[in-house]
Each structure stands twice: as structure tokens, then as C-alpha cells.
N, C-alpha and C. Protein backbone atom coordinates (compact mmCIF):
# COMPACT_ATOMS: atom_id res chain seq x y z
N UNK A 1 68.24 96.16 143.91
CA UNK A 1 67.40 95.07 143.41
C UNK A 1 68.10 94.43 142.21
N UNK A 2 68.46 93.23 142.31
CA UNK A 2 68.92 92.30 141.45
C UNK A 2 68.11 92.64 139.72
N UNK A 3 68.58 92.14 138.80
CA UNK A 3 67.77 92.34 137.40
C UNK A 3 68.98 91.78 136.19
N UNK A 4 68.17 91.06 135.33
CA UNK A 4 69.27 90.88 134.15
C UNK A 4 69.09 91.94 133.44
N UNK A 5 70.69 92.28 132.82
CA UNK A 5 70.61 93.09 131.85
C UNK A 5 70.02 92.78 130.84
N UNK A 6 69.56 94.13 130.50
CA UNK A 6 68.95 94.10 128.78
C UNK A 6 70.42 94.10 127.98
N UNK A 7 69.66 93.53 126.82
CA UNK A 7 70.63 93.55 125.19
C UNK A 7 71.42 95.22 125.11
N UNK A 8 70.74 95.80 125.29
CA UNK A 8 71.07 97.18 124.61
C UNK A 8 72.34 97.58 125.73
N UNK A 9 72.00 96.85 127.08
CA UNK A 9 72.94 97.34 128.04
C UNK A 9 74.34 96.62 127.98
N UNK A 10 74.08 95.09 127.60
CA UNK A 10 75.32 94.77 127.62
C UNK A 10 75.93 95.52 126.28
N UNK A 11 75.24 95.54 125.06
CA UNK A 11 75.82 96.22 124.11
C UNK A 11 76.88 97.59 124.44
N UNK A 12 76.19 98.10 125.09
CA UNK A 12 76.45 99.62 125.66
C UNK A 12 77.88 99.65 126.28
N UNK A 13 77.98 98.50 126.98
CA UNK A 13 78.96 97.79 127.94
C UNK A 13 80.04 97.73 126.92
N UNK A 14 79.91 96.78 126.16
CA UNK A 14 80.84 95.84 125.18
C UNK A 14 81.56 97.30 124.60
N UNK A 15 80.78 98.25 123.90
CA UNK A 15 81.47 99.32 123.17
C UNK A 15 82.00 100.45 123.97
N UNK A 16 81.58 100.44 125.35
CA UNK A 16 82.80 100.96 125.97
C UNK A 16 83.87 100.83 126.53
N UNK A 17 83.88 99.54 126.71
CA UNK A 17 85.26 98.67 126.82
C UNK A 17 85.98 98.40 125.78
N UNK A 18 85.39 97.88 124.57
CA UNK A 18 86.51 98.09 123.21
C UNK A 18 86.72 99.83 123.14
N UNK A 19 86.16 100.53 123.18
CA UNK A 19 86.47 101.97 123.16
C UNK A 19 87.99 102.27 123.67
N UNK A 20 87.48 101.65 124.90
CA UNK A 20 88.69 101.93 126.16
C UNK A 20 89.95 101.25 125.54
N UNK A 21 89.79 99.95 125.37
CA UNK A 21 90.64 99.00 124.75
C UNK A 21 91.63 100.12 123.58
N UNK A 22 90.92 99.96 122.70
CA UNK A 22 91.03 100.43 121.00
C UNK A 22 92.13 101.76 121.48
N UNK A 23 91.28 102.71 122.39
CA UNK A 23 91.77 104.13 122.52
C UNK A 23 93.10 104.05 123.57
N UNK A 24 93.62 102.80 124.49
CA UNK A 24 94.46 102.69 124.56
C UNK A 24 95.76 102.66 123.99
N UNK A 25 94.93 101.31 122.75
CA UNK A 25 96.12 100.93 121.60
C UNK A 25 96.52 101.68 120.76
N UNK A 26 95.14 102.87 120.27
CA UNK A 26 95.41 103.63 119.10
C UNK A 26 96.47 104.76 119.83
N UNK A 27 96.42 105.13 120.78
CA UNK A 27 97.27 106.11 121.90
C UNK A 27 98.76 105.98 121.92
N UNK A 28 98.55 104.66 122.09
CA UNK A 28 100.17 104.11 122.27
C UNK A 28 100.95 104.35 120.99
N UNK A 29 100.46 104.12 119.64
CA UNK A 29 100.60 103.54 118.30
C UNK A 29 100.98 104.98 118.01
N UNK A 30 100.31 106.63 118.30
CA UNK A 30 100.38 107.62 118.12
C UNK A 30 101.50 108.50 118.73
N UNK A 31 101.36 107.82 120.65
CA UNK A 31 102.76 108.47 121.05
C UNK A 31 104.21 107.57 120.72
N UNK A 32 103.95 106.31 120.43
CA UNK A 32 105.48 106.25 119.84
C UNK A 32 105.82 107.07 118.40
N UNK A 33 104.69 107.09 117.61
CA UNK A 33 105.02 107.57 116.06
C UNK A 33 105.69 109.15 116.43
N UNK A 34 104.72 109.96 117.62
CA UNK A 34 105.09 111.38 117.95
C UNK A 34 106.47 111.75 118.87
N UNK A 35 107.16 110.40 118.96
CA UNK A 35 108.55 110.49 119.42
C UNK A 35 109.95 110.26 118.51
N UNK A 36 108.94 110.69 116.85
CA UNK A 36 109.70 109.82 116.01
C UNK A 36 109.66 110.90 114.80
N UNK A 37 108.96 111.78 115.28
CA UNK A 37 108.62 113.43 114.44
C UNK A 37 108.86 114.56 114.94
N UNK A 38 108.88 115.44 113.99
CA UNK A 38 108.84 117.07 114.50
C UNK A 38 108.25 117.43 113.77
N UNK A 39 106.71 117.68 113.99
CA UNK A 39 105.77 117.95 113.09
C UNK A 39 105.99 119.19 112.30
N UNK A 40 105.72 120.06 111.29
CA UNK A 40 105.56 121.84 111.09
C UNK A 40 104.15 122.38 110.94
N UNK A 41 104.21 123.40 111.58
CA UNK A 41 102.86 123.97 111.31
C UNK A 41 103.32 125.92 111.41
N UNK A 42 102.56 125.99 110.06
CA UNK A 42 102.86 127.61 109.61
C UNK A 42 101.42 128.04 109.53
N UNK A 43 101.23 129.34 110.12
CA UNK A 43 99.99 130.20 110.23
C UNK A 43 99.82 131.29 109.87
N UNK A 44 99.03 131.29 108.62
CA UNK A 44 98.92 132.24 108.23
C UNK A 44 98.57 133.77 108.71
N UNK A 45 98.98 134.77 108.16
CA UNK A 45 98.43 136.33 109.10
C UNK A 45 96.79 136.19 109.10
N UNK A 46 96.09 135.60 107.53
CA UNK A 46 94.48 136.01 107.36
C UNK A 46 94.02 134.57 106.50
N UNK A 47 93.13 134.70 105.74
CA UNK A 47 92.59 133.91 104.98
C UNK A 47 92.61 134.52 103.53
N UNK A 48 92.97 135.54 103.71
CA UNK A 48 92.99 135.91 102.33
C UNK A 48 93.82 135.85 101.18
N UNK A 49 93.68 135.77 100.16
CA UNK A 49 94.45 134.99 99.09
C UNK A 49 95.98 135.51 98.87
N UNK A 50 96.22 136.51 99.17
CA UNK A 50 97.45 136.92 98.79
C UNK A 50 98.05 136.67 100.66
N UNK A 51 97.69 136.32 101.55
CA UNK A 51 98.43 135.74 102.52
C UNK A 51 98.48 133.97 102.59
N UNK A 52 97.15 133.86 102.23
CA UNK A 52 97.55 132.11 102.11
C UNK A 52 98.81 131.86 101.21
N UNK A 53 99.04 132.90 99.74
CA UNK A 53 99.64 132.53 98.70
C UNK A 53 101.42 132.94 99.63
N UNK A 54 101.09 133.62 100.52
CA UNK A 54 102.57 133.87 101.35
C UNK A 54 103.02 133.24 102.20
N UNK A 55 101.94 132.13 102.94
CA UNK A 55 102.29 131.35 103.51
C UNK A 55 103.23 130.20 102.79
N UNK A 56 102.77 130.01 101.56
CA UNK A 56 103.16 128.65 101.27
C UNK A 56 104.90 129.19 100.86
N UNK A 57 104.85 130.32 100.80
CA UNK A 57 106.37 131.19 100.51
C UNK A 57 107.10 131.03 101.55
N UNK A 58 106.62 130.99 102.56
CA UNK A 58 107.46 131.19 103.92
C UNK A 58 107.70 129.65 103.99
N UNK A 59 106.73 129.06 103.82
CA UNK A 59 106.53 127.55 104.39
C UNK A 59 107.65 126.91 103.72
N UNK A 60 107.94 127.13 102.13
CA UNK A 60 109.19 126.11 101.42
C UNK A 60 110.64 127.15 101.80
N UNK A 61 110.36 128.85 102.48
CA UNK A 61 111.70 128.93 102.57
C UNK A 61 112.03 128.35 103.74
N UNK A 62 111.45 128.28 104.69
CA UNK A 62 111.75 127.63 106.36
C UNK A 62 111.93 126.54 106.31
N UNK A 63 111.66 125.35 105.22
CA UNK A 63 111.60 123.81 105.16
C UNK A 63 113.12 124.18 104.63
N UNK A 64 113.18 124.79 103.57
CA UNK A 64 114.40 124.56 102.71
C UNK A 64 115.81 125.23 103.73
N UNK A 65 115.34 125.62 105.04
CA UNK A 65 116.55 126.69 105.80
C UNK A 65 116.44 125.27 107.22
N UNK A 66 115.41 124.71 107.43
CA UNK A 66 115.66 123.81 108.18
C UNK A 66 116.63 122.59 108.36
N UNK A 67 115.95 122.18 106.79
CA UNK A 67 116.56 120.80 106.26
C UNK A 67 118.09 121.20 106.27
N UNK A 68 118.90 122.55 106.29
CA UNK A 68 120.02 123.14 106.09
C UNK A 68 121.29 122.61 107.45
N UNK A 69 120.05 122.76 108.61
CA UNK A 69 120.71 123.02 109.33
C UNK A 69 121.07 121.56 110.09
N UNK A 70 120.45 120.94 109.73
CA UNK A 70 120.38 119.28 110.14
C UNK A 70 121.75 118.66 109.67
N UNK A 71 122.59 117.75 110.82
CA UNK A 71 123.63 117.23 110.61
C UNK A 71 123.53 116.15 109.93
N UNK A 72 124.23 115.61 108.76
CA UNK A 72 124.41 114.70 108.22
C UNK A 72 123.86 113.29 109.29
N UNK A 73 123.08 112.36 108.62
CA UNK A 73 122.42 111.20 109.07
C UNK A 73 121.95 111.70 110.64
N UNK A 74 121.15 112.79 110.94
CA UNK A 74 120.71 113.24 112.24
C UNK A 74 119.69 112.52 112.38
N UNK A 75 119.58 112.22 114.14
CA UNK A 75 119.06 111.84 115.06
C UNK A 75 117.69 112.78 115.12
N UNK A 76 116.65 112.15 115.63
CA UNK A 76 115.64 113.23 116.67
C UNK A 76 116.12 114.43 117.02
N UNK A 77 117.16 113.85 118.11
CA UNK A 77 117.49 114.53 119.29
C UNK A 77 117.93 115.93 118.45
N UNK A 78 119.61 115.52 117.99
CA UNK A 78 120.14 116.09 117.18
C UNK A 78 119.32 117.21 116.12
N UNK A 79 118.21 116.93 115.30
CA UNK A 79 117.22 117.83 114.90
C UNK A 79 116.52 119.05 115.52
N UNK A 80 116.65 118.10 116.68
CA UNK A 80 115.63 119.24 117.56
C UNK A 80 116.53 120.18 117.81
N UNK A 81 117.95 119.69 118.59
CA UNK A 81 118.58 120.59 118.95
C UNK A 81 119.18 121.74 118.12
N UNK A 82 118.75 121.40 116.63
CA UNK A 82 119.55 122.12 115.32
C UNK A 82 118.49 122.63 115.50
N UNK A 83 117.34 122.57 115.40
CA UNK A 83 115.89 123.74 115.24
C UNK A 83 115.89 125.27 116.44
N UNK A 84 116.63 124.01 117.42
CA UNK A 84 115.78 125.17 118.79
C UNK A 84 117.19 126.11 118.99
N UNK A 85 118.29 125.67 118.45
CA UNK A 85 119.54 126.59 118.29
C UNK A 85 119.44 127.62 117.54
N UNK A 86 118.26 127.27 116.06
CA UNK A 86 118.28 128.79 115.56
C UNK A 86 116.86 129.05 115.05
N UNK A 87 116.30 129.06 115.78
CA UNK A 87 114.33 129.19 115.63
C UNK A 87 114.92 131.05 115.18
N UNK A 88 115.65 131.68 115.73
CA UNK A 88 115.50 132.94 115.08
C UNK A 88 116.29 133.34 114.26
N UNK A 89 116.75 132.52 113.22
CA UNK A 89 117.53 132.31 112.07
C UNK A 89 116.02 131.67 111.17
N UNK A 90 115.29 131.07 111.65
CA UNK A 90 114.26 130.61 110.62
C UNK A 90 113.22 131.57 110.50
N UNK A 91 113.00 132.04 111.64
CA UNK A 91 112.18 133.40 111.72
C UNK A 91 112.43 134.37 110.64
N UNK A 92 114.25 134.35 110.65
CA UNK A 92 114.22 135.53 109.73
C UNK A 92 114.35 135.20 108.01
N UNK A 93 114.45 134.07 107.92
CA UNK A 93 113.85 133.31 106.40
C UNK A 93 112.77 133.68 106.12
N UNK A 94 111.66 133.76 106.90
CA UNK A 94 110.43 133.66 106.84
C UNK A 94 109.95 135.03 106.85
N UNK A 95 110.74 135.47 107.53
CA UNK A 95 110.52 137.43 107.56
C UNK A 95 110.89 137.84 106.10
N UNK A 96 112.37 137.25 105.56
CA UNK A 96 113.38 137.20 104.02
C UNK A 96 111.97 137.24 103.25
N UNK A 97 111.27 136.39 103.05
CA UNK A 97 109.71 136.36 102.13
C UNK A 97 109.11 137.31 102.31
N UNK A 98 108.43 137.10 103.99
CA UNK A 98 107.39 138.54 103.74
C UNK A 98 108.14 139.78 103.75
N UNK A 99 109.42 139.82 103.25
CA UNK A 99 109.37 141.71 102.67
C UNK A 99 109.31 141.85 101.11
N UNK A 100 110.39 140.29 101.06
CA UNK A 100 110.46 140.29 99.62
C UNK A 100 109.24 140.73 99.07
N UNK A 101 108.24 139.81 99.31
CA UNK A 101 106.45 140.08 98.78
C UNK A 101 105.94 141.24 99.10
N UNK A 102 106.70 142.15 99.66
CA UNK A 102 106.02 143.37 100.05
C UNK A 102 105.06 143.57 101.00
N UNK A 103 105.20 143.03 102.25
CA UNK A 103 104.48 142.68 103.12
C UNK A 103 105.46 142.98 104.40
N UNK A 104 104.73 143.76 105.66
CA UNK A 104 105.28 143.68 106.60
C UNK A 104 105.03 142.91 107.79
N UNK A 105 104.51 142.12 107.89
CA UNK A 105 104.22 141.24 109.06
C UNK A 105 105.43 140.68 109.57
N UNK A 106 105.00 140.57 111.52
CA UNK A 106 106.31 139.83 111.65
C UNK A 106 106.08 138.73 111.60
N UNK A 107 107.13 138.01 111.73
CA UNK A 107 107.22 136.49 111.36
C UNK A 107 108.31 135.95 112.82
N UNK A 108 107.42 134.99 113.38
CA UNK A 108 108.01 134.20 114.55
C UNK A 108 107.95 132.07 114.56
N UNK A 109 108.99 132.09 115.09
CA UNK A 109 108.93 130.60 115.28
C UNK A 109 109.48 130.07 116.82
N UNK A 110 108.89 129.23 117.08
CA UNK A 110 109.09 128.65 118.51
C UNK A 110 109.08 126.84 118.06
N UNK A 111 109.77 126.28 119.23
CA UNK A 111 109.47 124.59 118.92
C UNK A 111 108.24 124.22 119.94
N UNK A 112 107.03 123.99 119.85
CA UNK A 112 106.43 123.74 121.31
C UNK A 112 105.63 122.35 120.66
N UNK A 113 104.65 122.11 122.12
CA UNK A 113 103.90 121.13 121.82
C UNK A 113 102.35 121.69 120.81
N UNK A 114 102.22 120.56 120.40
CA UNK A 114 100.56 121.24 119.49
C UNK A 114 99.79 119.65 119.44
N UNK A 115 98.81 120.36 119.36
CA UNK A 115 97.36 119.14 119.18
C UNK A 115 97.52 119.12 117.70
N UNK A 116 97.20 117.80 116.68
CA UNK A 116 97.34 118.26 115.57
C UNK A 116 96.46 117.09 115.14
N UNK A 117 95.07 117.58 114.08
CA UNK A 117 94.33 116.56 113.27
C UNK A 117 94.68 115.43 112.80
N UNK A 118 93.92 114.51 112.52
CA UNK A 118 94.36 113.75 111.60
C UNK A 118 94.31 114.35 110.38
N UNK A 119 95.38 114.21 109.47
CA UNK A 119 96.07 114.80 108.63
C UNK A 119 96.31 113.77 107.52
N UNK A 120 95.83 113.75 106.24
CA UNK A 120 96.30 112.97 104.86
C UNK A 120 97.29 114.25 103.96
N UNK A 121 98.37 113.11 103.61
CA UNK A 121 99.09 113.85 102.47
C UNK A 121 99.14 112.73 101.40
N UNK A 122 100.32 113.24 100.53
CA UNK A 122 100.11 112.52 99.11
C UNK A 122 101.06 110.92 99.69
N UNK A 123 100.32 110.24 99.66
CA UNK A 123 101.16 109.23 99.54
C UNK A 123 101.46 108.83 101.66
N UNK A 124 100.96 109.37 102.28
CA UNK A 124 101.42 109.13 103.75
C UNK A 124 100.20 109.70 104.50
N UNK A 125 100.25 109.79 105.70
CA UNK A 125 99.09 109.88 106.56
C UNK A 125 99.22 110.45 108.37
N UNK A 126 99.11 111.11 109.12
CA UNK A 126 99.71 110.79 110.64
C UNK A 126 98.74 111.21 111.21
N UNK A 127 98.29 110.49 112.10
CA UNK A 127 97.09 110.29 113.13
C UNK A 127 96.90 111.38 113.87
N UNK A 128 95.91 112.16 114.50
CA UNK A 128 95.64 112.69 115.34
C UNK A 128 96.46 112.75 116.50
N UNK A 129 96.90 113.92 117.19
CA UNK A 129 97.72 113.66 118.56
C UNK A 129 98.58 114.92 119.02
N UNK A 130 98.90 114.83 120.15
CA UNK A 130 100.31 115.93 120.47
C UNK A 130 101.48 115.22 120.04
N UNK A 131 102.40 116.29 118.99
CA UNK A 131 103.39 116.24 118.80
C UNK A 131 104.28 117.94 118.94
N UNK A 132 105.70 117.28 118.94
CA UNK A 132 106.62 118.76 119.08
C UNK A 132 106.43 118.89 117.74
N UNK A 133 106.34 120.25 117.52
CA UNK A 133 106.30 120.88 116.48
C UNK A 133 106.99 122.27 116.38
N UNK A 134 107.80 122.34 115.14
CA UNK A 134 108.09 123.85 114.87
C UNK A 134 107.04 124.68 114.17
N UNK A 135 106.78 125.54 114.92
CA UNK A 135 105.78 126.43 114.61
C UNK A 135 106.07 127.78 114.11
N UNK A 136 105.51 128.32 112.74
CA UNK A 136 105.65 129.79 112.51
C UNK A 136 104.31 130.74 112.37
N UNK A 137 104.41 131.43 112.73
CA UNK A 137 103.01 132.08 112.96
C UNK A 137 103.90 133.49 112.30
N UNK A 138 102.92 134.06 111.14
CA UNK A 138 102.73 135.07 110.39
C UNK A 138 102.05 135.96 110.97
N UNK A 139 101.93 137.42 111.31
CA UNK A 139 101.47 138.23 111.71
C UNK A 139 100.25 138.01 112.60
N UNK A 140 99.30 137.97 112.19
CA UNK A 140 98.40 138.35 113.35
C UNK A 140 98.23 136.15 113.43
N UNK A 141 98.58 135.89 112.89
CA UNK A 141 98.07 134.50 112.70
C UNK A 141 96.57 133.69 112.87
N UNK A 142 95.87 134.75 111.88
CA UNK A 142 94.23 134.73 112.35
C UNK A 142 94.36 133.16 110.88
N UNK A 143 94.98 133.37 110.09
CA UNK A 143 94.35 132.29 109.05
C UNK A 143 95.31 131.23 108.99
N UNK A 144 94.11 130.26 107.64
CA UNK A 144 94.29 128.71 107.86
C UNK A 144 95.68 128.39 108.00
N UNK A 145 95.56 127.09 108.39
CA UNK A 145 97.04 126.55 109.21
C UNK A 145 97.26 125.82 108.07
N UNK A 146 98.95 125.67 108.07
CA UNK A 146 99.77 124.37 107.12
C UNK A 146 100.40 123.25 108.12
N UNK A 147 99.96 122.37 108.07
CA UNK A 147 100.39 120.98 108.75
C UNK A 147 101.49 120.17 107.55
N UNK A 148 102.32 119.69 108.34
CA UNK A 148 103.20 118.31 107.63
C UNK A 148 104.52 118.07 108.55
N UNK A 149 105.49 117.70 108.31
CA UNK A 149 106.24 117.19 109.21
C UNK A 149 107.99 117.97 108.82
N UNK A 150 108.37 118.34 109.58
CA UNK A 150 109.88 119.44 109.86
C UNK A 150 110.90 117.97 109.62
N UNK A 151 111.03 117.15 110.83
CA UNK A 151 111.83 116.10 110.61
C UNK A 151 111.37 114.69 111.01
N UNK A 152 111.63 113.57 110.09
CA UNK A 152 111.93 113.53 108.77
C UNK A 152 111.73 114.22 107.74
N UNK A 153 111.94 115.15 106.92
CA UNK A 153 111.57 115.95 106.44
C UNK A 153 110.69 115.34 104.88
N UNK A 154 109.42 115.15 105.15
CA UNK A 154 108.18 114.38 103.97
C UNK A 154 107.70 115.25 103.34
N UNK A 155 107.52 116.36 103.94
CA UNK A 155 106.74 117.81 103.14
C UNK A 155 106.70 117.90 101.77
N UNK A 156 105.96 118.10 100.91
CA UNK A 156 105.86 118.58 99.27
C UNK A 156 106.68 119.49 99.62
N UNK A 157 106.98 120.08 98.46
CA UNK A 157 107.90 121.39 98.02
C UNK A 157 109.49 121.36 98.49
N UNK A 158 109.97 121.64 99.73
CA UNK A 158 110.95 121.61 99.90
C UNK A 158 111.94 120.28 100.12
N UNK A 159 110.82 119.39 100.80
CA UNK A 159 110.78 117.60 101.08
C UNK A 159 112.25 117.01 100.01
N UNK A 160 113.09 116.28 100.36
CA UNK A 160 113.72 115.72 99.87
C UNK A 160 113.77 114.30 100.53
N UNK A 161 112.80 113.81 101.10
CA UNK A 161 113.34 112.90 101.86
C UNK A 161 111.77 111.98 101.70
N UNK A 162 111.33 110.79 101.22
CA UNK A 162 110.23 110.32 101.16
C UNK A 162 110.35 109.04 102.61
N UNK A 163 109.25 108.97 103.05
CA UNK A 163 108.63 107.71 104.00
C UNK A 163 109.70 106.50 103.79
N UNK A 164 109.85 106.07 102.41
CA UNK A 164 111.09 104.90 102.50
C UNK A 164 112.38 105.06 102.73
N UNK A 165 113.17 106.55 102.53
CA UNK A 165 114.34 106.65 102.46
C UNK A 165 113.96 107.49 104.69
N UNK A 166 112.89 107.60 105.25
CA UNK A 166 113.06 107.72 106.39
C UNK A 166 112.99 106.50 107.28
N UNK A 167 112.62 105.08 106.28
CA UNK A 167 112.51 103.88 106.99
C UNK A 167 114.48 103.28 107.04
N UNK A 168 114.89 103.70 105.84
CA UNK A 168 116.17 103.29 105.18
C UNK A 168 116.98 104.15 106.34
N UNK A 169 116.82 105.47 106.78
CA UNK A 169 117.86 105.97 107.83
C UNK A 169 117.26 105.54 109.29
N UNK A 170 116.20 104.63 109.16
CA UNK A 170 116.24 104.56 111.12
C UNK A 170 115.14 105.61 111.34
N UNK A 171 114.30 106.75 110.80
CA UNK A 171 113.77 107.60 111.60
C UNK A 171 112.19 106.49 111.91
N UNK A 172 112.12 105.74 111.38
CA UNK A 172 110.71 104.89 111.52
C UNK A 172 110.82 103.07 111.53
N UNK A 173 109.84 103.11 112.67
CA UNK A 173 110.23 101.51 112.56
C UNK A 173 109.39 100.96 110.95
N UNK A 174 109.80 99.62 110.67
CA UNK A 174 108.59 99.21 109.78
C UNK A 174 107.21 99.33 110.00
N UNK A 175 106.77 99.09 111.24
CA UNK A 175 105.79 99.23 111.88
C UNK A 175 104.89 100.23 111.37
N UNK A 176 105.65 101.83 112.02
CA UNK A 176 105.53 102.97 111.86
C UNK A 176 105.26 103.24 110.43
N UNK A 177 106.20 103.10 109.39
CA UNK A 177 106.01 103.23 107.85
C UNK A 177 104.88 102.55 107.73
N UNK A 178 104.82 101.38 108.00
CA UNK A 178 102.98 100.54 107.43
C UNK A 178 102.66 101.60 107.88
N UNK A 179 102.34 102.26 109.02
CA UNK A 179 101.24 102.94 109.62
C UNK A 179 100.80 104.35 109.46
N UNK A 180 101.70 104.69 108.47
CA UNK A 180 101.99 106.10 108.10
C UNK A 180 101.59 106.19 106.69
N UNK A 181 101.88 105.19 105.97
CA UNK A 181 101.65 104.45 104.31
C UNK A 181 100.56 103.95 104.17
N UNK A 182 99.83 103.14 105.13
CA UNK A 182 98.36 102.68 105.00
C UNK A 182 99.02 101.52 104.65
N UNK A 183 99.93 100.57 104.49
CA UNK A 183 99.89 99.49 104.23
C UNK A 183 99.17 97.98 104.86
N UNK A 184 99.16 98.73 106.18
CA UNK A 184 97.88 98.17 107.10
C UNK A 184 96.59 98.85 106.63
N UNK A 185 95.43 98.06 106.24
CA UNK A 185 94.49 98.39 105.78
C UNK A 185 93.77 99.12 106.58
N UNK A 186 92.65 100.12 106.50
CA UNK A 186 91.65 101.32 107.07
C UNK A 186 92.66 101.83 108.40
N UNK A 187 93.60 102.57 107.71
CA UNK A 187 94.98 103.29 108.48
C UNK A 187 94.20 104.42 109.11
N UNK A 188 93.19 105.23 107.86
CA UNK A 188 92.63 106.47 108.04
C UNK A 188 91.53 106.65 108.78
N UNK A 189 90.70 105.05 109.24
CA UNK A 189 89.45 104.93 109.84
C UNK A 189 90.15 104.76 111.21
N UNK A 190 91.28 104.01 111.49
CA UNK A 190 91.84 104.35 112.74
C UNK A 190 92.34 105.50 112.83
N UNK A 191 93.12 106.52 112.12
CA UNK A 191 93.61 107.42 112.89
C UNK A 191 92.27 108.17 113.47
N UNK A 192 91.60 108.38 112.73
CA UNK A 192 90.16 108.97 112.95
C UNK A 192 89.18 108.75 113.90
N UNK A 193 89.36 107.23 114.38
CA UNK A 193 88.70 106.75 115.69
C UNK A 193 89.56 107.41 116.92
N UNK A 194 91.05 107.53 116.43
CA UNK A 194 91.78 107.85 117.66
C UNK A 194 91.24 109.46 117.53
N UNK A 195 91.68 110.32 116.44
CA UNK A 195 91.23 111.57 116.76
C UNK A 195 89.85 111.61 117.57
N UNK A 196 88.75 110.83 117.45
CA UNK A 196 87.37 111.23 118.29
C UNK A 196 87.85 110.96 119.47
N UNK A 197 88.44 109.41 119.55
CA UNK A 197 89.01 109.37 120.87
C UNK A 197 89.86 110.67 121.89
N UNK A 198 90.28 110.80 120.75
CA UNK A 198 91.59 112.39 121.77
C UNK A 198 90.38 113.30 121.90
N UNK A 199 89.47 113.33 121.39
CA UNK A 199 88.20 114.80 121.48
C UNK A 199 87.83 114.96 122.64
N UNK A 200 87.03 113.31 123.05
CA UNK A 200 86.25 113.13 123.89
C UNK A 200 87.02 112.84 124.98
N UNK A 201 88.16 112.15 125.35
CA UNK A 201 89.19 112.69 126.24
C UNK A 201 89.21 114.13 127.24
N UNK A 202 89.56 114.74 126.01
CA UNK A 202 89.82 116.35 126.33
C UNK A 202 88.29 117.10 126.77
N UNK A 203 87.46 116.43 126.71
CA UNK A 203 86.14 117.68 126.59
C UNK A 203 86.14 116.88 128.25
N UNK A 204 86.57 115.93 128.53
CA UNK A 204 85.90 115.67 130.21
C UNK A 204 87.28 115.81 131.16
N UNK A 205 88.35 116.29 130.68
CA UNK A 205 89.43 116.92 131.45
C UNK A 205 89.03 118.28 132.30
């Protein structure tokens, strides 16, 4: 039976087609940025204070043994391939801490894929999404996680390398830097639409 729509329906309509729209664009905007990173993420053994306080130990010796191994003006590619050549050379940096601290946990690293929040740091930002990431997981790896990025290497602490001097070598288009910098205005209300977007994605897979 024929009928005009109500208001509320075309409404209903309209916002799931910009949805669709939006969550296309914001998608695209996320997997080029995630072909342009190697995210890090370190996991702690617990939540408890003297392992969080060991994470962040492991976390600047593995940044500072990474950034090591990277060839002068390196590529992606080139990065990755310096990571995944000695993931158990970084492992054992990271092991180097937890004995130093008196701690026996083992300590492992792999390069894989990961789902990763939208994420604010000082001064930069990266959207919700799968990216490759080097990953270290501390003993039982029951506690909170450390997010930031392996290469370009942006990280506090070990970081020598800021958002402009990764626009200055090629690792980011301009584009990308606005979009990472917020120089495009409500950077963080989009990455955040895209993160719900990636949610609700995944819950009807």
C-alpha cells in the first residue's frame, strides 16, 4: 500500500546515508594514514603500580632499541623490515628492564595487526582503526595498554622525531599532518565518529 513518508522517516533515511557516506570517507582517510604508520602498543603484566611503572621502562627501552635499528632516511617498508628482522632483539631490551627492576616476567614482541582507539597525544592525534603494530606484551599481559606510534617515531620519551620533521622526510602527506595535528578543525569529533563507525561495523560482522 502506497503512503507518504513521515518527517521522522525521511530523517531516519537522510542520517543513514550520510552515515554511510561520512563512514566511507572517514575509512578511507584512516586506511591511507594506517599505511603510513607502525603503530606501538606495550602491555602491561597487571595494573598494578610497580608494573605500570615497568611498563613505561620497557616502553622507552624498546622505542630507544627500535629507532636504532632503522636505516638512515627509512621507508615504511624498510622499517618494517628492520622491526620484523629483530622482534627478538627487542624482546630482549625489554626482558634487559624487567630483570634489571627485579622482576621476572617474560617479555615478547611480534609485528601484527591491532584494532586501536582513537587515541590523543600531546600535540597530535590518530583516529580509530587497524593498523600494523609492534606489539610487546609483558608477562601475563592482564594490564593497561600503551598506545603511540613505532614509525615515524612521535612517541614522548624516546621520540626524536616530531609530526613536522615526519612531514619534512615524506612519512606523511600534508593532508595527513593537518589530520593528525587538528589543523583541520573538529579532527577529534571525526576520528570519533569513525571510531563508532568501526564499532558498529564490527558488532554486525
Amino acid at each position: 500500500m502506497d503512503r507518504k513518508l513521515k518527517t521522522w522517516e525521511i530523517a531516519l533515511m537522510l542520517g543513514v546515508l550520510i552515515a554511510i557516506v561520512a563512514g566511507s570517507w572517514l575509512g578511507r582517510e584512516q586506511r591511507e594514514l594506517a599505511d603510513s604508520v607502525i603503530r606501538f602498543h606495550v602491555i602491561a603484566n597487571s595494573d598494578s603500580e610497580e608494573d605500570q611503572t615497568l611498563k613505561l621502562a620497557v616502553r622507552d627501552r624498546v622505542l630507544a632499541q627500535a629507532e636504532e635499528l632503522y636505516p638512515e632516511d627509512a621507508t615504511l617498508a624498510e622499517a618494517q623490515a628492520a622491526l620484523e628482522g629483530h622482534l627478538s632483539a627487542l624482546a630482549a631490551a625489554g626482558q634487559a628492564v624487567v630483570e634489571e627492576q627485579g622482576f621476572d616476567y617474560p617479555v615478547t614482541a611480534q609485528l601484527t595487526d591491532c584494532w586501536f582507539p582513537t587515541k590523543e597525544y600531546e600535540g597530535f592525534a590518530l583516529p580509530a582503526g587497524n593498523y600494523t603494530a609492534l606489539r610487546v606484551v609483558i608477562g601475563e599481559g592482564k594490564g593497561q595498554n600503551w598506545w603511540c606510534v613505532a614509525f615515524p617515531p612521535l612517541c614522548l620519551g624516546a621520540a626524536s622525531e616530531t609530526v613536522d620533521q615526519a612531514l619534512e622526510a615524506g612519512h606523511f602527506t600534508p593532508d595527513q599532518g593537518a589530520l593528525v595535528t587538528g589543523d583541520g578543525e573538529g579532527y577529534v569529533l571525526k576520528f570519533k565518529a569513525m571510531e563508532w563507525l568501526g564499532q558498529l561495523q564490527r558488532a554486525f560482522e
